[in-house]
ModelCIF file with pLDDT and N, C-alpha, C, O atoms, coordinates in Angstrom:
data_MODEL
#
_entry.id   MODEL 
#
_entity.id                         1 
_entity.type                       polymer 
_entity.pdbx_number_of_molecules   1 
#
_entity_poly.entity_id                      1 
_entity_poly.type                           'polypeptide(L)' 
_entity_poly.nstd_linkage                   no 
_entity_poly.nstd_monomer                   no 
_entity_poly.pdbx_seq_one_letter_code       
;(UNK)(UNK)(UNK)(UNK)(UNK)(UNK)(UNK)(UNK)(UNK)(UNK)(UNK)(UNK)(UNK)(UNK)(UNK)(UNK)
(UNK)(UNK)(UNK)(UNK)(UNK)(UNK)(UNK)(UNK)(UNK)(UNK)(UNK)(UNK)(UNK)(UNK)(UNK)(UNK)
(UNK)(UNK)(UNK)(UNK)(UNK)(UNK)(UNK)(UNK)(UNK)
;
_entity_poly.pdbx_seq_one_letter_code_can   XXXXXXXXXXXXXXXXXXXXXXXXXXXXXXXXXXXXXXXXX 
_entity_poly.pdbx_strand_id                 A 
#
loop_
_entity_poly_seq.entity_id 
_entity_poly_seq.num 
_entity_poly_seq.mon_id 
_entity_poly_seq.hetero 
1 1  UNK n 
1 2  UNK n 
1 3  UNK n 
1 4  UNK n 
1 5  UNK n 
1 6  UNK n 
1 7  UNK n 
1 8  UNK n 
1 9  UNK n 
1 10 UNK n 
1 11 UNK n 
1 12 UNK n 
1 13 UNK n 
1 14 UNK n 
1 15 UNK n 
1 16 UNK n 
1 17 UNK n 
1 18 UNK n 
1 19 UNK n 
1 20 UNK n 
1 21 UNK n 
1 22 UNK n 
1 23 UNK n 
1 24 UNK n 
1 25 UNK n 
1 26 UNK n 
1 27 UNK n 
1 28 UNK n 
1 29 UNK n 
1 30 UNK n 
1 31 UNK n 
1 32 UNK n 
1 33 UNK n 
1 34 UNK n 
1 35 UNK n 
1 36 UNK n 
1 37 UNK n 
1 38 UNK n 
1 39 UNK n 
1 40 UNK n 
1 41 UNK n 
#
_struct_asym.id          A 
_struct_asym.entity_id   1 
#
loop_
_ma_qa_metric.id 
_ma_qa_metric.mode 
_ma_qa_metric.name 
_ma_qa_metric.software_group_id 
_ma_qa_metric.type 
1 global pLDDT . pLDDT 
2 local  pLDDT . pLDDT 
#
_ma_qa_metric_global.metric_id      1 
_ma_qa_metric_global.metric_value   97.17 
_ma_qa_metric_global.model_id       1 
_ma_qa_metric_global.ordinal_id     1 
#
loop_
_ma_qa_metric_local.label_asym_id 
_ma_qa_metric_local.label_comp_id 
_ma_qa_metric_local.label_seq_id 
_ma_qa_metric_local.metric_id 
_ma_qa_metric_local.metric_value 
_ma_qa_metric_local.model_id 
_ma_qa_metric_local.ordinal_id 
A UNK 1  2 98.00 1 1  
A UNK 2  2 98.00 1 2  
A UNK 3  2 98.00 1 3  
A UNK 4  2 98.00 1 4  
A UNK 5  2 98.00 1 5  
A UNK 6  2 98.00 1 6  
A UNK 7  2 98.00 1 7  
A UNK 8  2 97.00 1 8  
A UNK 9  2 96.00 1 9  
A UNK 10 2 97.00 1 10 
A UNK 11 2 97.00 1 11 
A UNK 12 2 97.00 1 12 
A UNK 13 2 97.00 1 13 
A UNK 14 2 98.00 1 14 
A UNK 15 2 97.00 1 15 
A UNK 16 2 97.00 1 16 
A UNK 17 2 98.00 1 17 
A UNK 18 2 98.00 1 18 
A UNK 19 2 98.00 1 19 
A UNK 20 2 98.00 1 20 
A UNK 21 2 98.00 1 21 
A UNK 22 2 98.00 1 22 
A UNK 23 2 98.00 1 23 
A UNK 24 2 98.00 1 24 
A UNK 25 2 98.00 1 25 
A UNK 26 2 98.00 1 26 
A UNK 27 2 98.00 1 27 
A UNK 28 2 98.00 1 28 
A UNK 29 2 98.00 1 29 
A UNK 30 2 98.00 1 30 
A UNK 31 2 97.00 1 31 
A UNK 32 2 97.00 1 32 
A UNK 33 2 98.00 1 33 
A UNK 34 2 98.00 1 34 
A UNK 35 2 98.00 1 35 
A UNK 36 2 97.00 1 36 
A UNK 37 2 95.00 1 37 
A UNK 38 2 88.00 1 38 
A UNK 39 2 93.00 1 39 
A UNK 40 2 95.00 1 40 
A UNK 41 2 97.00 1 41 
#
loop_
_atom_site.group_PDB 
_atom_site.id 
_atom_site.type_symbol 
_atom_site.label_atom_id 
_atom_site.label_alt_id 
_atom_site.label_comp_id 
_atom_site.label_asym_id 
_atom_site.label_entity_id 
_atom_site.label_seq_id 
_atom_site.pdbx_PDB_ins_code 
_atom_site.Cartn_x 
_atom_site.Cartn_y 
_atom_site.Cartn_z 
_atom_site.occupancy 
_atom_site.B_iso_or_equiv 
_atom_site.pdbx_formal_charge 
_atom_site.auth_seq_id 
_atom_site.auth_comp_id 
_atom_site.auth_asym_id 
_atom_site.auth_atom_id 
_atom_site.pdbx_PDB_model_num 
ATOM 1   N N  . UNK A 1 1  ? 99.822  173.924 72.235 1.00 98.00 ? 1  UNK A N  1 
ATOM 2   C CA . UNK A 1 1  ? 99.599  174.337 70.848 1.00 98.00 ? 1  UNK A CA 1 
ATOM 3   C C  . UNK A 1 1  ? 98.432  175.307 70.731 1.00 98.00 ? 1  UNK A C  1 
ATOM 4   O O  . UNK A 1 1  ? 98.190  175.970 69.723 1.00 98.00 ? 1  UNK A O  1 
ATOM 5   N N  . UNK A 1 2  ? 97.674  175.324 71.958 1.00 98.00 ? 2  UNK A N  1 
ATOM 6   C CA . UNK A 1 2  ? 96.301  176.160 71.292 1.00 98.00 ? 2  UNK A CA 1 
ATOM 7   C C  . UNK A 1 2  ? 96.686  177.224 72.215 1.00 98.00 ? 2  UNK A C  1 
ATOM 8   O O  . UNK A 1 2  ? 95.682  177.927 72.332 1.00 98.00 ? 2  UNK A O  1 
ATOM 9   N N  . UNK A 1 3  ? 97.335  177.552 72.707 1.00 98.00 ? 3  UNK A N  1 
ATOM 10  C CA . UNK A 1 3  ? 98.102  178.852 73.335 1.00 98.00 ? 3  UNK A CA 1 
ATOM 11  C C  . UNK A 1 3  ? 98.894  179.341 72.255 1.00 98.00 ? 3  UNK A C  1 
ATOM 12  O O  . UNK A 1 3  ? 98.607  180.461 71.832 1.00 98.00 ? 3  UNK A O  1 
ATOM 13  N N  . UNK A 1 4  ? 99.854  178.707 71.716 1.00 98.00 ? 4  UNK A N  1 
ATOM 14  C CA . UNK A 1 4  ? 100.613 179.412 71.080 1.00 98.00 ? 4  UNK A CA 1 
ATOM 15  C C  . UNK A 1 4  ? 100.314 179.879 69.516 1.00 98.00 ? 4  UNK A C  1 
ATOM 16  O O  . UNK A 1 4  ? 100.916 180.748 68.885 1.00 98.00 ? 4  UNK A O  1 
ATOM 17  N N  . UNK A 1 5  ? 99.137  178.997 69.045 1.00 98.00 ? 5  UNK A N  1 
ATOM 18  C CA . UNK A 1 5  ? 98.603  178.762 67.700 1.00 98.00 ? 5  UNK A CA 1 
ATOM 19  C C  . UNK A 1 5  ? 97.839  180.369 68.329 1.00 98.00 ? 5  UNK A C  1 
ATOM 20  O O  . UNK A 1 5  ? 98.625  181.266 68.024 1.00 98.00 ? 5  UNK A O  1 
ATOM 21  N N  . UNK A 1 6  ? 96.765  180.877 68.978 1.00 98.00 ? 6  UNK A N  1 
ATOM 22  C CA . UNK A 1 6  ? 96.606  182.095 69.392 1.00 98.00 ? 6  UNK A CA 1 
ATOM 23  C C  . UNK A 1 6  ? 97.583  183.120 69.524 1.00 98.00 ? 6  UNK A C  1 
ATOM 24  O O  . UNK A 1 6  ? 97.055  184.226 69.404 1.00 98.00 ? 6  UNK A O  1 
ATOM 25  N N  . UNK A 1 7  ? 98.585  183.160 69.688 1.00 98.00 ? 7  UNK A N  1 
ATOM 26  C CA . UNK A 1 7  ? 99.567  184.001 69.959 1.00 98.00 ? 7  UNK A CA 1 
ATOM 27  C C  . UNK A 1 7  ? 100.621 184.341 69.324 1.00 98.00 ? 7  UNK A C  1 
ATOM 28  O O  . UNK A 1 7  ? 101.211 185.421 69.350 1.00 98.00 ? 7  UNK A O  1 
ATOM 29  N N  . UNK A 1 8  ? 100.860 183.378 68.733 1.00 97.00 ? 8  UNK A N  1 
ATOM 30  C CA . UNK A 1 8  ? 101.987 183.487 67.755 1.00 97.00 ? 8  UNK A CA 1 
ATOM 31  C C  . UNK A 1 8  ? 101.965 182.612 66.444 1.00 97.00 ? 8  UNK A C  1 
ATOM 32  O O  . UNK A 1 8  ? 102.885 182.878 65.671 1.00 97.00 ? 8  UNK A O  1 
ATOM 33  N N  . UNK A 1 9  ? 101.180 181.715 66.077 1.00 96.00 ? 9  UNK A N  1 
ATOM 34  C CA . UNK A 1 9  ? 101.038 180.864 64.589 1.00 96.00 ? 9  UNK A CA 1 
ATOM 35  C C  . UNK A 1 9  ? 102.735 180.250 64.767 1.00 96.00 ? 9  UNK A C  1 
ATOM 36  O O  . UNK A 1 9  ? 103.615 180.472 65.599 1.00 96.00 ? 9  UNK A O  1 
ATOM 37  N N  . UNK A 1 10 ? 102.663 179.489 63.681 1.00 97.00 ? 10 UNK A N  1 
ATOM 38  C CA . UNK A 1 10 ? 103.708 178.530 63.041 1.00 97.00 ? 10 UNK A CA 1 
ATOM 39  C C  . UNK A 1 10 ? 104.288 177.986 63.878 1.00 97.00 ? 10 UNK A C  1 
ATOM 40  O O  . UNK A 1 10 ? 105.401 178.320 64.286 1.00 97.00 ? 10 UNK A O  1 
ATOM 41  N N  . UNK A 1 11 ? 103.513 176.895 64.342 1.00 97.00 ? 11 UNK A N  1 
ATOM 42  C CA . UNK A 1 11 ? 103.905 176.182 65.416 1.00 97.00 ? 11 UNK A CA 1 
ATOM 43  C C  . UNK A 1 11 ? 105.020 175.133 65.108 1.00 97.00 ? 11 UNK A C  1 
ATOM 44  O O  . UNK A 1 11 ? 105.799 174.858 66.020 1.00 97.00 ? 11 UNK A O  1 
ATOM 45  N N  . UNK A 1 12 ? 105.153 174.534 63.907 1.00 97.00 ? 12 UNK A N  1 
ATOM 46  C CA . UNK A 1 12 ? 106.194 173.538 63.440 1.00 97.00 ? 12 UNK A CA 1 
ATOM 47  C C  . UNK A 1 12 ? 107.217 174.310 63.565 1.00 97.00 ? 12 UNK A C  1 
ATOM 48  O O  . UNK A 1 12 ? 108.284 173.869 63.991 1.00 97.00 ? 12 UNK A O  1 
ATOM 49  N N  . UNK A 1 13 ? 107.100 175.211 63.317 1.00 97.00 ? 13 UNK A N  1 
ATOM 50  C CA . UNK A 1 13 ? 108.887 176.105 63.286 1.00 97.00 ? 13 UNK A CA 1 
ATOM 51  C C  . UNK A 1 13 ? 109.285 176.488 64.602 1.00 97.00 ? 13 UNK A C  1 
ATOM 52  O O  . UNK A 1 13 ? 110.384 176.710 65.110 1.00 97.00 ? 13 UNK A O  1 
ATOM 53  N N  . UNK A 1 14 ? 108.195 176.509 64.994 1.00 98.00 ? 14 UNK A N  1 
ATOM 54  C CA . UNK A 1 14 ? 108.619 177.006 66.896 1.00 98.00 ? 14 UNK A CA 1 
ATOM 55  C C  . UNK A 1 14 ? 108.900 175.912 67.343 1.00 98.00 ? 14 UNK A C  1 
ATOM 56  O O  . UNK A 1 14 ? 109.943 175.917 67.997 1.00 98.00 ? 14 UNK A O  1 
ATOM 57  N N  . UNK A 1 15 ? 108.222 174.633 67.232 1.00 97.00 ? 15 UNK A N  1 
ATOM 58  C CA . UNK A 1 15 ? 108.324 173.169 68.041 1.00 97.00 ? 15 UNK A CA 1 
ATOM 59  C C  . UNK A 1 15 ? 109.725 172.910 67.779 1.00 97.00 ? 15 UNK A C  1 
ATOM 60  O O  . UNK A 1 15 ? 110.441 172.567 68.720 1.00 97.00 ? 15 UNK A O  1 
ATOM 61  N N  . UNK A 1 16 ? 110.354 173.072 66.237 1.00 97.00 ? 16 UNK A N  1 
ATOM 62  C CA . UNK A 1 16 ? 111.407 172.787 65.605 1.00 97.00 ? 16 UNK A CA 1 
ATOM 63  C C  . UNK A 1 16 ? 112.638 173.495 66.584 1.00 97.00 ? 16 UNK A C  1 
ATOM 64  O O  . UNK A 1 16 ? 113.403 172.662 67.069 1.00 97.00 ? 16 UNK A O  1 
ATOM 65  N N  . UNK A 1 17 ? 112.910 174.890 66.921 1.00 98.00 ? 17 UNK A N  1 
ATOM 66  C CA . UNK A 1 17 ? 113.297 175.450 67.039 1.00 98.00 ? 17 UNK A CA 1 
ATOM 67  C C  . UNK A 1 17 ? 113.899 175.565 68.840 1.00 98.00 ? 17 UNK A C  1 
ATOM 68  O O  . UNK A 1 17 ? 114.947 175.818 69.434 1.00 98.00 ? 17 UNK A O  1 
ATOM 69  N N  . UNK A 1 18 ? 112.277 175.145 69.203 1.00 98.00 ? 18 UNK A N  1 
ATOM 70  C CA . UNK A 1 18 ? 113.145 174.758 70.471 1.00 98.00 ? 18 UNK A CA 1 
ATOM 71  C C  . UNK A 1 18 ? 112.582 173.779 71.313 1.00 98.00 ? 18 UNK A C  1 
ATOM 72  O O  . UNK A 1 18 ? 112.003 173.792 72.399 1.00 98.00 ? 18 UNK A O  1 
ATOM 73  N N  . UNK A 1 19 ? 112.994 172.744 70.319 1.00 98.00 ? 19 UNK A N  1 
ATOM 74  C CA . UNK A 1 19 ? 112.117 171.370 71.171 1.00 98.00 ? 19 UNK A CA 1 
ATOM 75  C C  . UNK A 1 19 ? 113.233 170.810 72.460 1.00 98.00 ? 19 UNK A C  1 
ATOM 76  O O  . UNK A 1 19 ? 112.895 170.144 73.439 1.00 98.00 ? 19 UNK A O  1 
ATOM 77  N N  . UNK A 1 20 ? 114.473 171.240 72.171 1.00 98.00 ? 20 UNK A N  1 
ATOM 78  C CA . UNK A 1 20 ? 115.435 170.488 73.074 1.00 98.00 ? 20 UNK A CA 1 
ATOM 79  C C  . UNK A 1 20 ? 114.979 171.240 74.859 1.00 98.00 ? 20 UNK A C  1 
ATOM 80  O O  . UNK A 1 20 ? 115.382 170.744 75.911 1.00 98.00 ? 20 UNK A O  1 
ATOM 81  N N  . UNK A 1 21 ? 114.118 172.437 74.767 1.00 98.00 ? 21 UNK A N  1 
ATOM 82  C CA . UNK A 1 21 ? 113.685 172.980 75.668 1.00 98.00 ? 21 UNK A CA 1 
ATOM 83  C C  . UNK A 1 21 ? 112.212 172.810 76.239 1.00 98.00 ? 21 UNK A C  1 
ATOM 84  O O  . UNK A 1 21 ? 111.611 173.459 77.095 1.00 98.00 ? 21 UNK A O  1 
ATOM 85  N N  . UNK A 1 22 ? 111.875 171.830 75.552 1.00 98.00 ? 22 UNK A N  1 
ATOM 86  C CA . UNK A 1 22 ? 110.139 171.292 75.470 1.00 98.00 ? 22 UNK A CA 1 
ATOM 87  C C  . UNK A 1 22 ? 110.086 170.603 76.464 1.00 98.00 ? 22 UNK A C  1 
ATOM 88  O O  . UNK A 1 22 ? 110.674 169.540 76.263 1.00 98.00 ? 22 UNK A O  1 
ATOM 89  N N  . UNK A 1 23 ? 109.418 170.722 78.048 1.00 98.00 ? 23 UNK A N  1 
ATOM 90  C CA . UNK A 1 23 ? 109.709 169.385 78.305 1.00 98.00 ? 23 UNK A CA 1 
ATOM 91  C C  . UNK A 1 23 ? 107.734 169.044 78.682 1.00 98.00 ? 23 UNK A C  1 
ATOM 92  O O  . UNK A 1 23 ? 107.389 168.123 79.422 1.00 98.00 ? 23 UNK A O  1 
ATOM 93  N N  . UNK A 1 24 ? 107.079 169.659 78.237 1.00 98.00 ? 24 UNK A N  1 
ATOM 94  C CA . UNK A 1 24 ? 105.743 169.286 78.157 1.00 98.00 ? 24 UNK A CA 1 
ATOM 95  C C  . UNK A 1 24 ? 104.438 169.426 77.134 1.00 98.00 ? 24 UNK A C  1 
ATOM 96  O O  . UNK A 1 24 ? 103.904 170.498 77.416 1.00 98.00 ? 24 UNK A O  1 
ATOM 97  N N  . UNK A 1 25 ? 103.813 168.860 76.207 1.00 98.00 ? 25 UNK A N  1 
ATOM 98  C CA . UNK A 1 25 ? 102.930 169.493 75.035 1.00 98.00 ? 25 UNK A CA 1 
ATOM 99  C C  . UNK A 1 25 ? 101.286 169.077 75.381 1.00 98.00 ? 25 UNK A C  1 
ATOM 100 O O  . UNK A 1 25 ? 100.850 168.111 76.007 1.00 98.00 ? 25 UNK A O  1 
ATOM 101 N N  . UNK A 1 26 ? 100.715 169.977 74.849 1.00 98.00 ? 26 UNK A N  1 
ATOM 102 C CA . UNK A 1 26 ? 99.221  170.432 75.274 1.00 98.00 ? 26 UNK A CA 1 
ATOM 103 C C  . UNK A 1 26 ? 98.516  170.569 74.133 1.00 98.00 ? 26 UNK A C  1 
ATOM 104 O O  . UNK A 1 26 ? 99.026  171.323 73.304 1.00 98.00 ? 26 UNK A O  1 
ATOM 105 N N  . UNK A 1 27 ? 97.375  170.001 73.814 1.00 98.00 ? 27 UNK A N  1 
ATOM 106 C CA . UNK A 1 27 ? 96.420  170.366 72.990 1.00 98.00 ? 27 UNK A CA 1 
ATOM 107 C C  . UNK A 1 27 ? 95.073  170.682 73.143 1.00 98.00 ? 27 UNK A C  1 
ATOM 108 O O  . UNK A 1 27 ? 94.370  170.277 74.069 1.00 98.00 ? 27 UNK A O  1 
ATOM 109 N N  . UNK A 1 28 ? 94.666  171.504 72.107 1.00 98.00 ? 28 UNK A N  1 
ATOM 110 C CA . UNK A 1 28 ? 93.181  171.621 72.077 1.00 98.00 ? 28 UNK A CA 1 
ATOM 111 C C  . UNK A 1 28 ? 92.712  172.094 70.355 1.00 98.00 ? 28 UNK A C  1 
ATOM 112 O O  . UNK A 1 28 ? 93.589  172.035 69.493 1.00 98.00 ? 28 UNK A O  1 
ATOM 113 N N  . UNK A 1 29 ? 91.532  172.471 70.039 1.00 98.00 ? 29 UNK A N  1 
ATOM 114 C CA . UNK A 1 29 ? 91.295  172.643 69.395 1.00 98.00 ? 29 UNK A CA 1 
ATOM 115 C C  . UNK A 1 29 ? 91.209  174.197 68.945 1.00 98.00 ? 29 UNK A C  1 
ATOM 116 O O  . UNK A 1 29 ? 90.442  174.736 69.743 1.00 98.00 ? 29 UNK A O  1 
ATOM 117 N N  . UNK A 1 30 ? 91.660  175.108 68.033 1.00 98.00 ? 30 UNK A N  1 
ATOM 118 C CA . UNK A 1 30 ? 91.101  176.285 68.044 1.00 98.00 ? 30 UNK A CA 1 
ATOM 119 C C  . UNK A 1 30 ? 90.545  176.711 66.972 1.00 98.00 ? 30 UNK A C  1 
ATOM 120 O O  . UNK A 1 30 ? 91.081  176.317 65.937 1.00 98.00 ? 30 UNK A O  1 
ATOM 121 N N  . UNK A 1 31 ? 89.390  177.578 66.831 1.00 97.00 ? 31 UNK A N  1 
ATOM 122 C CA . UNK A 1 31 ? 89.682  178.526 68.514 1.00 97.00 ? 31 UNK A CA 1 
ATOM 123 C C  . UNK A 1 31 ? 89.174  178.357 69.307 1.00 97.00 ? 31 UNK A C  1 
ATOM 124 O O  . UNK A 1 31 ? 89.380  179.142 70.232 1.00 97.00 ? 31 UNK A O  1 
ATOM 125 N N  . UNK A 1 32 ? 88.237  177.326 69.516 1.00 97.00 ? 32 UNK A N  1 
ATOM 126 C CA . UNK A 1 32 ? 87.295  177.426 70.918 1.00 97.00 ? 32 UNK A CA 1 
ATOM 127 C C  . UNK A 1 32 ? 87.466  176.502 72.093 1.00 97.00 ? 32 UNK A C  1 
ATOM 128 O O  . UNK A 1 32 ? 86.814  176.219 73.098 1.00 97.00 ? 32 UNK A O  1 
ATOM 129 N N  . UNK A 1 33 ? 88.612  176.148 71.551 1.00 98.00 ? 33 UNK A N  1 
ATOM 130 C CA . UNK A 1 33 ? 89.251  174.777 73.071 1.00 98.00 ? 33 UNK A CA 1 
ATOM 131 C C  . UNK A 1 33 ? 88.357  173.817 72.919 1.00 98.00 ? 33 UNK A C  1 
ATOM 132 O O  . UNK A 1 33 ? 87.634  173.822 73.915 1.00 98.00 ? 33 UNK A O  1 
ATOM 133 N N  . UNK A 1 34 ? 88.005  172.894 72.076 1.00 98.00 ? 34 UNK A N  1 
ATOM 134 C CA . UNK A 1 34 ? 86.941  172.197 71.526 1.00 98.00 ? 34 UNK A CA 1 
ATOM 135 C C  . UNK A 1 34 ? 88.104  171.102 71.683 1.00 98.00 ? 34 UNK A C  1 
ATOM 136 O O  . UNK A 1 34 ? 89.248  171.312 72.085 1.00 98.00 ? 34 UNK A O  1 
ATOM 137 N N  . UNK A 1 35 ? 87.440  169.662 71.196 1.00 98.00 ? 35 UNK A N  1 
ATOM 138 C CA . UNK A 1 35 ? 88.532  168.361 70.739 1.00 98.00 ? 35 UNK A CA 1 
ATOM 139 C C  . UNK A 1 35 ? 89.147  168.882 69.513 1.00 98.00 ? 35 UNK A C  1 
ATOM 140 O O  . UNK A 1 35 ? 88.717  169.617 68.624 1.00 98.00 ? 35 UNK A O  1 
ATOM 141 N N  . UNK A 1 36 ? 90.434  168.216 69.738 1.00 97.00 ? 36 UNK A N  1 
ATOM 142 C CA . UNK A 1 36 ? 91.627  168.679 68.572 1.00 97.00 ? 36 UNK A CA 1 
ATOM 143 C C  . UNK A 1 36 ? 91.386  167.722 67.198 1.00 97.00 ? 36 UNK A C  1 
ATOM 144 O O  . UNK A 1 36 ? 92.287  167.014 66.746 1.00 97.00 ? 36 UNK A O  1 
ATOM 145 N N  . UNK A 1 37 ? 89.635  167.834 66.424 1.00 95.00 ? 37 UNK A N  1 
ATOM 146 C CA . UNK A 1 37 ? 89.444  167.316 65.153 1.00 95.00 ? 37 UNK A CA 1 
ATOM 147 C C  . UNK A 1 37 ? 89.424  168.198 64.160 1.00 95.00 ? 37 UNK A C  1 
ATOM 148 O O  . UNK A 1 37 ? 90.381  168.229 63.387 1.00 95.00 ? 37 UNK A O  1 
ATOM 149 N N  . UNK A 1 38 ? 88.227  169.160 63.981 1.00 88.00 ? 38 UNK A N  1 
ATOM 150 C CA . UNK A 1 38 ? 87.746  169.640 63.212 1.00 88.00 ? 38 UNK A CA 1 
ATOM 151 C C  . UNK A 1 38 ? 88.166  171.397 63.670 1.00 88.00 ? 38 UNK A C  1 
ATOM 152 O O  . UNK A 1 38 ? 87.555  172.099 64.476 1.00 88.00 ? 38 UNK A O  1 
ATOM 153 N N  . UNK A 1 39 ? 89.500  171.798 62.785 1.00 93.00 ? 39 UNK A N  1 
ATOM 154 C CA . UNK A 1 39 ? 89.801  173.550 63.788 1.00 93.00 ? 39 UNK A CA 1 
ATOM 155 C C  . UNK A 1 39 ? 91.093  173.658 62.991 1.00 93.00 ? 39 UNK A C  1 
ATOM 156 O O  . UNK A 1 39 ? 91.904  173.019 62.320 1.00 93.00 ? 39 UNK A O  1 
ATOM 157 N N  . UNK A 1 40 ? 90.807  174.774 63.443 1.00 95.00 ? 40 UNK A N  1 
ATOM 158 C CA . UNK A 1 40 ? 92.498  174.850 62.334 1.00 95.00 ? 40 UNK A CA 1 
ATOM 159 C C  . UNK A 1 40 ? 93.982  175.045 62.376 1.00 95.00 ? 40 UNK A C  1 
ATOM 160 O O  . UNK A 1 40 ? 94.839  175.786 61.895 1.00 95.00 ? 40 UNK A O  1 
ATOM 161 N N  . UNK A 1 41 ? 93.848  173.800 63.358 1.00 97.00 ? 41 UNK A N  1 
ATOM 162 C CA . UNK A 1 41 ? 95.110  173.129 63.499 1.00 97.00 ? 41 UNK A CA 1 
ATOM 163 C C  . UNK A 1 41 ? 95.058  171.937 62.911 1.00 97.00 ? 41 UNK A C  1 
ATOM 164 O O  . UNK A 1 41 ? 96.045  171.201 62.919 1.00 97.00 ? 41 UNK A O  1 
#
């Protein structure tokens, strides 16, 4: 998510779109790769 939230935004519609092809998910915080609390995701 903090790759793609950089690169491309609207991550619900992307997750949506091709989750049947998902086979791993990643987080962080952005933008600074911080813990995934306070960021704007």
């Amino acid at each position: 998510a903090y790759h793609c939230q950089i690169m491309e935004g609207d991550i619900t519609m992307r997750l949506r779109k091709h989750f049947a092809g998902v086979g791993h998910v990643q987080i962080a915080g952005v933008p600074d790769r911080h813990e995934p609390d306070d960021n704007e995701l």
